[in-house]
N, C-alpha and C. Protein backbone atom coordinates (compact mmCIF):
# COMPACT_ATOMS: atom_id res chain seq x y z
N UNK A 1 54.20 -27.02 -47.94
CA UNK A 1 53.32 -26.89 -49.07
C UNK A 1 52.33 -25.76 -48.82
N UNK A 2 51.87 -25.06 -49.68
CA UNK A 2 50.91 -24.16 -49.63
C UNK A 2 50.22 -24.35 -50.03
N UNK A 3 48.92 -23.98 -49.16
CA UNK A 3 47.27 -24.13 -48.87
C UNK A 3 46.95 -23.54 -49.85
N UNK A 4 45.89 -24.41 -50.39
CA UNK A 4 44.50 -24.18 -51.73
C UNK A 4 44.54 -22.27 -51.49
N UNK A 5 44.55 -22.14 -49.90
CA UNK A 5 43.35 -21.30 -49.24
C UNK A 5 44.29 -19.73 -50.19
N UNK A 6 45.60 -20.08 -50.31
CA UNK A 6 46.39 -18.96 -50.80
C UNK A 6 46.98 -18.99 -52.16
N UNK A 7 46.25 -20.19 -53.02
CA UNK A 7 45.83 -20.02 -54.52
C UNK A 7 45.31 -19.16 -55.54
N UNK A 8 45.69 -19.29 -56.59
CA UNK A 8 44.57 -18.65 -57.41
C UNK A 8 44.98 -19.35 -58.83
N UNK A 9 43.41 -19.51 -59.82
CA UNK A 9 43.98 -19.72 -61.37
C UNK A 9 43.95 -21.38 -61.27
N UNK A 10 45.00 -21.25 -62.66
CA UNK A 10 45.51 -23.04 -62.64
C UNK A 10 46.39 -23.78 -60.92
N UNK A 11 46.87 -22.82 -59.99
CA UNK A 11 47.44 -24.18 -59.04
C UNK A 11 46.54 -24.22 -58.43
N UNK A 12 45.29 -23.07 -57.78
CA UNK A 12 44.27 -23.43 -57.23
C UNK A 12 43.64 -24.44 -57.70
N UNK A 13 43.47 -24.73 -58.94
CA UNK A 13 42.35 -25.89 -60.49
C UNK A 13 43.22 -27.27 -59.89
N UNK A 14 44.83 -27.09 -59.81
CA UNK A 14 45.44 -28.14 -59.90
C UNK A 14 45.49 -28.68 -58.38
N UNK A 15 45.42 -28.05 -57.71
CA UNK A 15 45.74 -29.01 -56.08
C UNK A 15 44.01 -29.17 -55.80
N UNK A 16 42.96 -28.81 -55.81
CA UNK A 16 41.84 -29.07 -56.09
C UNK A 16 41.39 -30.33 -56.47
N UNK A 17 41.77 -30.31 -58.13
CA UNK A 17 41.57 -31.75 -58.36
C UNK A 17 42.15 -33.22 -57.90
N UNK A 18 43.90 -32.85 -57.83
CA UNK A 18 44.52 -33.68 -57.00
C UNK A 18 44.39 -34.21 -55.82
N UNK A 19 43.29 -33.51 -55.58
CA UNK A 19 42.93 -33.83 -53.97
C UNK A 19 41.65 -34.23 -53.74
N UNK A 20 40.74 -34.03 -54.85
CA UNK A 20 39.03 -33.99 -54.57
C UNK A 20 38.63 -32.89 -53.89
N UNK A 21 39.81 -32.18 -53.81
CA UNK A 21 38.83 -30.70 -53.48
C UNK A 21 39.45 -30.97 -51.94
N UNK A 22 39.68 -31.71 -51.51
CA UNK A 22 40.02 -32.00 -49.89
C UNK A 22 41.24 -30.70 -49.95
N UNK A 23 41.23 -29.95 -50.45
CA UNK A 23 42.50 -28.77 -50.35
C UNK A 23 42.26 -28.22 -51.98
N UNK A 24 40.67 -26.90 -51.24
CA UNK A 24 40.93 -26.32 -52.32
C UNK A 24 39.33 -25.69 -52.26
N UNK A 25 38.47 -26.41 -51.70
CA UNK A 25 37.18 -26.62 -51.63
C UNK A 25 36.95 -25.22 -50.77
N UNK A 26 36.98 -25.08 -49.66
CA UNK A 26 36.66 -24.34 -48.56
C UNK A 26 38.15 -23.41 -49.00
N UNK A 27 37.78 -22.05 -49.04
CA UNK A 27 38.68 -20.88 -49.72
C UNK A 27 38.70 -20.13 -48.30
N UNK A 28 38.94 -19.17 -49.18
CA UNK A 28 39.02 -17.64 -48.33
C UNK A 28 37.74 -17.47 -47.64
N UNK A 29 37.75 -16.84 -46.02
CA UNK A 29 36.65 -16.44 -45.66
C UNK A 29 35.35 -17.68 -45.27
N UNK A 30 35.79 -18.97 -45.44
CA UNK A 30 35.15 -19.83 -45.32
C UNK A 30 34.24 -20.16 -46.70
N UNK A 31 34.10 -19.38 -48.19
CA UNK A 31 33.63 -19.64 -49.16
C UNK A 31 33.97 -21.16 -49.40
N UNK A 32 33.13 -21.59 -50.86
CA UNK A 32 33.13 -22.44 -51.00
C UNK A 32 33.37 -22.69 -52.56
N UNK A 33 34.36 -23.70 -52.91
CA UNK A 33 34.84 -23.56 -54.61
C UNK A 33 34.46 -24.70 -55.55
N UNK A 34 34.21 -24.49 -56.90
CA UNK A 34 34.06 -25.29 -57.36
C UNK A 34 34.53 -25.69 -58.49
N UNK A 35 34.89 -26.36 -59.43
CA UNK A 35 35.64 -26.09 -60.49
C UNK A 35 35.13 -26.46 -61.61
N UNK A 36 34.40 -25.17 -62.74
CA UNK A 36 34.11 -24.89 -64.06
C UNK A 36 34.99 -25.67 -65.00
N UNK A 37 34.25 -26.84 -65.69
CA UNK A 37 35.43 -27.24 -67.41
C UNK A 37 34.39 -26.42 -68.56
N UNK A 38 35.05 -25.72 -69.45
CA UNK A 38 34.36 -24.98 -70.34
C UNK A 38 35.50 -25.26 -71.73
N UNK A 39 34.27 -25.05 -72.63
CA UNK A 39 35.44 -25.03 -73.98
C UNK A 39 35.44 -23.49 -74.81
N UNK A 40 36.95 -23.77 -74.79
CA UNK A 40 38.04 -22.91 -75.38
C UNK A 40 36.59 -22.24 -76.37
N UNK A 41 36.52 -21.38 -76.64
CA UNK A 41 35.30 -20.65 -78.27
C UNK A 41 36.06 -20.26 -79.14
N UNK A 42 37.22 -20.33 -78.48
CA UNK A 42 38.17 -19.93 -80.43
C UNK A 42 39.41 -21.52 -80.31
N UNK A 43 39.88 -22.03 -79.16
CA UNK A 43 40.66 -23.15 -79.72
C UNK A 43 40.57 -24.61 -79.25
N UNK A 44 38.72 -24.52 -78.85
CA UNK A 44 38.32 -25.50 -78.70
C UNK A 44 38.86 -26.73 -77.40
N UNK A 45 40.00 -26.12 -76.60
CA UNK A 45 40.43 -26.93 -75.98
C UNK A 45 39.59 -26.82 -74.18
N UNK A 46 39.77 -28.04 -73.63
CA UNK A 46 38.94 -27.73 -72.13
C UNK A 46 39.54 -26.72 -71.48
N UNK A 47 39.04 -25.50 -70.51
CA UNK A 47 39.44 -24.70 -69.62
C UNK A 47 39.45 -25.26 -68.30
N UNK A 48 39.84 -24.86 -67.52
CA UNK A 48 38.89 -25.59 -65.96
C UNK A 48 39.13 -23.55 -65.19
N UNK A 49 38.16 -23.81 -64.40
CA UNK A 49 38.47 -22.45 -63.81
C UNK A 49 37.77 -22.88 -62.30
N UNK A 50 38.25 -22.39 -61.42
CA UNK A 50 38.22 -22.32 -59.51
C UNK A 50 37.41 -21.28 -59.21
N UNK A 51 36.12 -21.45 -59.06
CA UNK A 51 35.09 -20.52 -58.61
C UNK A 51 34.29 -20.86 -57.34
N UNK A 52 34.22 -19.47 -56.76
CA UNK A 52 33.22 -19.38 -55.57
C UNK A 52 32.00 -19.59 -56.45
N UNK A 53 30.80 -20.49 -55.56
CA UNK A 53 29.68 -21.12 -55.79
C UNK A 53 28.66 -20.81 -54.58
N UNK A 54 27.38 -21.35 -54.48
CA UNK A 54 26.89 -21.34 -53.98
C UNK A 54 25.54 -22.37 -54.38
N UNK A 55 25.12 -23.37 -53.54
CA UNK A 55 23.66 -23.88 -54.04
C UNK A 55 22.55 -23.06 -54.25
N UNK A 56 21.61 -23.22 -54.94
CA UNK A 56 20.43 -23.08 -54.72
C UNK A 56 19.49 -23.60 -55.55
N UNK A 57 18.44 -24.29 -54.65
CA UNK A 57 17.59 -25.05 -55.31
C UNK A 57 17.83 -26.06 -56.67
N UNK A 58 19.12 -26.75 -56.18
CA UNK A 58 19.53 -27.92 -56.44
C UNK A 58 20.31 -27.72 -57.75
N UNK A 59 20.73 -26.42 -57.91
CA UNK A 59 21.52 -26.11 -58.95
C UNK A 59 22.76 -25.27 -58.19
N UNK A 60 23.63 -24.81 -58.80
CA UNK A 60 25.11 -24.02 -58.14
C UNK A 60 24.85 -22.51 -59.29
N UNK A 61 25.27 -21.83 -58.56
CA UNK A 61 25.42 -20.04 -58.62
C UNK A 61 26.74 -19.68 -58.95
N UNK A 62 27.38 -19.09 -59.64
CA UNK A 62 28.63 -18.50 -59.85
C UNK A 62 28.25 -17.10 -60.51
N UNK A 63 29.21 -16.76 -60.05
CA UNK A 63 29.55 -14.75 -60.81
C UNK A 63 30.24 -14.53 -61.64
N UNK A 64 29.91 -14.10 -62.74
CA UNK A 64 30.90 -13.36 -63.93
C UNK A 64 31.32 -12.27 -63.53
N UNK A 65 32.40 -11.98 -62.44
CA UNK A 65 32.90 -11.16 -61.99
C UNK A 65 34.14 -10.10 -62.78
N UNK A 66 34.83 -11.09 -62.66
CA UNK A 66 36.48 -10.70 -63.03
C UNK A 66 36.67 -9.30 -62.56
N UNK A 67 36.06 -9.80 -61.04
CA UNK A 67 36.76 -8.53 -60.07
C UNK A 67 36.36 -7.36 -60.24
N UNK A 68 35.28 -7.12 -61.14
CA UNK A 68 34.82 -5.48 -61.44
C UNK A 68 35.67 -4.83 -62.69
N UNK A 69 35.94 -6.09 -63.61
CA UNK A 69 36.84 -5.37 -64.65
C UNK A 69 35.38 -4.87 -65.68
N UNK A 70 35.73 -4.06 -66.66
CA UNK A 70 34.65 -3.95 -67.88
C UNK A 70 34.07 -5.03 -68.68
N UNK A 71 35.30 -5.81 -69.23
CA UNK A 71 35.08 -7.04 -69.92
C UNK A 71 34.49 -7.89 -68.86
N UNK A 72 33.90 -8.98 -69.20
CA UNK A 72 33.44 -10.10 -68.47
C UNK A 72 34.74 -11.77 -68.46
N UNK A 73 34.77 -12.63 -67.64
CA UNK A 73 35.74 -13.01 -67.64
C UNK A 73 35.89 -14.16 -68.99
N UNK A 74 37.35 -14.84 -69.24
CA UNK A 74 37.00 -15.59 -70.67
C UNK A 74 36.37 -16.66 -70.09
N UNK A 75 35.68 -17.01 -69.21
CA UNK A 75 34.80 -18.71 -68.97
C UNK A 75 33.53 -18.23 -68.89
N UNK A 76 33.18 -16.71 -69.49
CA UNK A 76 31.50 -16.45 -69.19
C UNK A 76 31.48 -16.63 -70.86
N UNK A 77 32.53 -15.88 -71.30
CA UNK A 77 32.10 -15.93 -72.87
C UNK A 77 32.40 -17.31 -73.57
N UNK A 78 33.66 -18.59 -73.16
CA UNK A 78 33.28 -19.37 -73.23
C UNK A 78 32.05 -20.56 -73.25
N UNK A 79 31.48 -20.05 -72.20
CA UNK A 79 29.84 -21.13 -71.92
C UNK A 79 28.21 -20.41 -72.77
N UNK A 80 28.94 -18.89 -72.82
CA UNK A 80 27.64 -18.19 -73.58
C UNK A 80 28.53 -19.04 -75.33
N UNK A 81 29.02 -19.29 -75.58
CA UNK A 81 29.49 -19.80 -76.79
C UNK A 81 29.02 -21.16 -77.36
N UNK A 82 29.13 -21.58 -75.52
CA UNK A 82 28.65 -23.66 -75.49
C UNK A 82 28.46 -24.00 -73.92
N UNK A 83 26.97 -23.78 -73.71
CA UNK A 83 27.01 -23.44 -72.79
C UNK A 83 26.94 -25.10 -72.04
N UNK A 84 27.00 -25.81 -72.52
CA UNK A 84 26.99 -27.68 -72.14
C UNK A 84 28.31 -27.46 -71.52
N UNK A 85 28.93 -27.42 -70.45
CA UNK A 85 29.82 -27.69 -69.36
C UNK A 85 29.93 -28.80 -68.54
N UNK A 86 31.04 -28.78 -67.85
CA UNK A 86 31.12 -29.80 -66.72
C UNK A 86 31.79 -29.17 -65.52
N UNK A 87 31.40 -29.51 -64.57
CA UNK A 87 31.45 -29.00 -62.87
C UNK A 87 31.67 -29.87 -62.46
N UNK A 88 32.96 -29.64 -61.04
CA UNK A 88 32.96 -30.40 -60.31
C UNK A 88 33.02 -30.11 -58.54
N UNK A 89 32.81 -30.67 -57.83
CA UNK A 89 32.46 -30.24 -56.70
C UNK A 89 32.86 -31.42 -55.55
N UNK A 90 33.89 -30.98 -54.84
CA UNK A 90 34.61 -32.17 -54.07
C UNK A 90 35.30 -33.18 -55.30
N UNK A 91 34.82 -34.32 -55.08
CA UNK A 91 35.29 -35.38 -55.67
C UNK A 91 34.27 -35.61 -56.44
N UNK A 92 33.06 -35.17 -57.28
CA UNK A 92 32.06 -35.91 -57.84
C UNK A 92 32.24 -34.33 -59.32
N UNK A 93 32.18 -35.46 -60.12
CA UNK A 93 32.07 -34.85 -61.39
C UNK A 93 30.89 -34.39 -61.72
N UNK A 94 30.05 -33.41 -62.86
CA UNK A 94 29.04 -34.40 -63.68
C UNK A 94 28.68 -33.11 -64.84
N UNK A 95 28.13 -33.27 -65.98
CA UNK A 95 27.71 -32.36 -66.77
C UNK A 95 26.63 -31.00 -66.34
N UNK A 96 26.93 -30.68 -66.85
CA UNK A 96 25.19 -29.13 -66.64
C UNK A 96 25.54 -28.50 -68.19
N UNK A 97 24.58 -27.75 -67.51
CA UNK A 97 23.91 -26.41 -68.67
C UNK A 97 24.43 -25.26 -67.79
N UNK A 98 24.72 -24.42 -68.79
CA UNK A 98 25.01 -23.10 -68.14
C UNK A 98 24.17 -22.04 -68.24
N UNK A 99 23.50 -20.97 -67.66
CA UNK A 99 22.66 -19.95 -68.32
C UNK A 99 22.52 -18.71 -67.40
N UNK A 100 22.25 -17.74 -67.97
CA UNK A 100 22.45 -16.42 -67.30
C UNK A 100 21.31 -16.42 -66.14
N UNK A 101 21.38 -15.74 -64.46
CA UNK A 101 19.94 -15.58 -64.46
C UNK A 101 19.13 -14.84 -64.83
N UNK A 102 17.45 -15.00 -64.63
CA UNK A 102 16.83 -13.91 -65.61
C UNK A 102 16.52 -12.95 -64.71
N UNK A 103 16.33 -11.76 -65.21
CA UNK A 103 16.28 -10.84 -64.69
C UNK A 103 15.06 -10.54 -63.45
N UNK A 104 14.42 -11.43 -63.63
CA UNK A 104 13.03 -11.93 -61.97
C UNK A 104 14.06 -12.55 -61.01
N UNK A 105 15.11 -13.99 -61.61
CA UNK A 105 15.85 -14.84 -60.82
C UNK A 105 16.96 -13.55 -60.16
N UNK A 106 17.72 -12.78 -60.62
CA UNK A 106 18.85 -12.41 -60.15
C UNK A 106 18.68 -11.56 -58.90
N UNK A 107 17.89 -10.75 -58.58
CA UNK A 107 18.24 -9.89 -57.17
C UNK A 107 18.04 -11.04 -56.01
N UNK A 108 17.40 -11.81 -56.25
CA UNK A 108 17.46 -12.99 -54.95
C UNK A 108 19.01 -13.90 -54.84
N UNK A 109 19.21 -14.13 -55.99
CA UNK A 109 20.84 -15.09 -56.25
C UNK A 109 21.64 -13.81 -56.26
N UNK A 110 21.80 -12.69 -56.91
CA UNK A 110 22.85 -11.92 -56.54
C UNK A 110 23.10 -11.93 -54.98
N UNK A 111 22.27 -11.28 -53.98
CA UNK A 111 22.02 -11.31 -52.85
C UNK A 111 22.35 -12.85 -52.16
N UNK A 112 22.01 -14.00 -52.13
CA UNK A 112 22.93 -15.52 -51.84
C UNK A 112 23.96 -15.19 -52.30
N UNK A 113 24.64 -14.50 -53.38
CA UNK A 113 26.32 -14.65 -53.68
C UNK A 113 27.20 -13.64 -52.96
N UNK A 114 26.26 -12.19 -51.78
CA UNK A 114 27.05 -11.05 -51.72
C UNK A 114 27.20 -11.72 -50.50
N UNK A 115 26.20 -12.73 -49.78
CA UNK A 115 26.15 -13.59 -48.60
C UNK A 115 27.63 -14.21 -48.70
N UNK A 116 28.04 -15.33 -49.36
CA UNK A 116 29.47 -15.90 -49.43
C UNK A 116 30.35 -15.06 -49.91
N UNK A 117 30.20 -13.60 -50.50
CA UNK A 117 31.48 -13.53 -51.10
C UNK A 117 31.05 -11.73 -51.37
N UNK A 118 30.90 -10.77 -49.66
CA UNK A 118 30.88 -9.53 -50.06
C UNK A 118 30.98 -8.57 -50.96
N UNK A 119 32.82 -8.73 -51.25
CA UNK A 119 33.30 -7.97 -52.19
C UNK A 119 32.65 -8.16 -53.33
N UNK A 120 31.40 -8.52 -54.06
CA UNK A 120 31.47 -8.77 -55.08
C UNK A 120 30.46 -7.65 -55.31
N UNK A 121 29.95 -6.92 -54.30
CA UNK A 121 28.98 -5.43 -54.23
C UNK A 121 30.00 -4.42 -54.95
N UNK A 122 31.42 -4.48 -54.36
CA UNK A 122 32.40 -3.83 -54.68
C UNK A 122 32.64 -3.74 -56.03
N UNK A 123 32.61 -5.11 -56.94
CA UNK A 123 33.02 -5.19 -58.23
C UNK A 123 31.75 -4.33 -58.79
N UNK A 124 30.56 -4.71 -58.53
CA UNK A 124 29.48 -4.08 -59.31
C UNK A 124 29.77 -2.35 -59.49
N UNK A 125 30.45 -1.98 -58.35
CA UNK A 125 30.19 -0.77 -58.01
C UNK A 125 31.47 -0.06 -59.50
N UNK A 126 32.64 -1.08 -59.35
CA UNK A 126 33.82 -0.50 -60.16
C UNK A 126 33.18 -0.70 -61.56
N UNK A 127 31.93 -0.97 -61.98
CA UNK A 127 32.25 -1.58 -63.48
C UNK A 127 30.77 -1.04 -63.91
N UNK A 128 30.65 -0.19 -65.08
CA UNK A 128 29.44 -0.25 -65.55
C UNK A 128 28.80 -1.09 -66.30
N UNK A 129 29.14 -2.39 -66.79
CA UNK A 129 28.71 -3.85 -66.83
C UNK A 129 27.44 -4.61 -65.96
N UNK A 130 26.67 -5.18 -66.27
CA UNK A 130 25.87 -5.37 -65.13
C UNK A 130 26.81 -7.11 -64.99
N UNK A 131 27.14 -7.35 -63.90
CA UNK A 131 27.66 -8.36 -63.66
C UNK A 131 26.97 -9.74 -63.64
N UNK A 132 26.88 -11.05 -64.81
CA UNK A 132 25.75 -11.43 -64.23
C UNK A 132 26.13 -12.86 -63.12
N UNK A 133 25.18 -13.30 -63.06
CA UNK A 133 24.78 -14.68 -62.06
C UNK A 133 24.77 -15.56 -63.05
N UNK A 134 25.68 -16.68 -62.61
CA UNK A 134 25.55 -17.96 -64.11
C UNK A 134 24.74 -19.16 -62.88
N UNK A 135 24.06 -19.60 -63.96
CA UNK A 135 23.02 -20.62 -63.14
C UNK A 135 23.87 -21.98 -63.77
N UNK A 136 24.24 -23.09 -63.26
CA UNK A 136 24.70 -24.48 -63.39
C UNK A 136 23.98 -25.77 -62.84
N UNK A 137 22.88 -25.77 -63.86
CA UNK A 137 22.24 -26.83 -63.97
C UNK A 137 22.39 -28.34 -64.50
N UNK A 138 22.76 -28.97 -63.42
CA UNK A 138 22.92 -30.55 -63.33
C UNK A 138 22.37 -31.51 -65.08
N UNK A 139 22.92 -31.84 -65.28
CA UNK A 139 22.02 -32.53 -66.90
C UNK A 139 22.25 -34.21 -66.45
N UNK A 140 21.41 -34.76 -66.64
CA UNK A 140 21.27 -36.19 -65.97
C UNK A 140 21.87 -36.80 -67.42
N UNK A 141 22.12 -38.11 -67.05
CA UNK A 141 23.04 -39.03 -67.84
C UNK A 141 24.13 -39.11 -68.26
């Protein structure tokens, strides 16, 4: 069988969940993954997407990367659409809010994300886009 670690997309999403993350969680490079549910903005249906994360201050960090392309990826414009999501992390589910950081928040969280996940200086560099930082804030109940 092949390791989470040499995934990407839906089988990375799918052996992830099948597992609680026990194969899927800990990526490349020792990063750490988590998995985005977002809704579809034109067909309404759930997405799930496998993202490098990071804590901070009791919320999780992700990058609208898509690798340094121009466009931004479809789960940024998904959550800027509705931004009420669900995350999951290991085996524990739970709702958040999604939101860009602001422009005071981001050189400190960009910088925590170039920490887990270098290349992502690289993407900035390929794309005249400013890439942003999605903040995933926990929503109780």
């Amino acid at each position: 069988m092949t390791s989470a670690i040499d995934l990407h997309g839906d089988p990375h999403v799918q052996r992830y969940l099948e597992t609680d993350g026990e194969d899927g969680y800990v990526w490349r490079n020792g990063t750490t993954i988590l998995i985005l549910f977002t809704k579809g903005r034109k067909s309404g249906e759930q997405r799930s997407h496998a993202l490098i994360f990071r804590e901070h201050e009791g919320a999780y960090l992700v990058v609208a990367s898509k690798g340094g392309a121009e466009a931004p990826p479809a789960w940024f414009l998904n959550l800027e659409a509705d931004p009420e999501v669900e995350v999951q992390v290991k085996g524990e589910r739970f709702r958040a809010r999604a939101r860009v950081a602001t422009p005071d928040e981001k050189p400190v969280m960009w910088t925590e994300m170039v920490e887990v996940w270098p290349d992502y200086e690289d993407y900035q560099r390929k794309t005249s886009r400013q890439i942003p930082v999605v903040v995933l804030e926990r929503v109780e109940g």
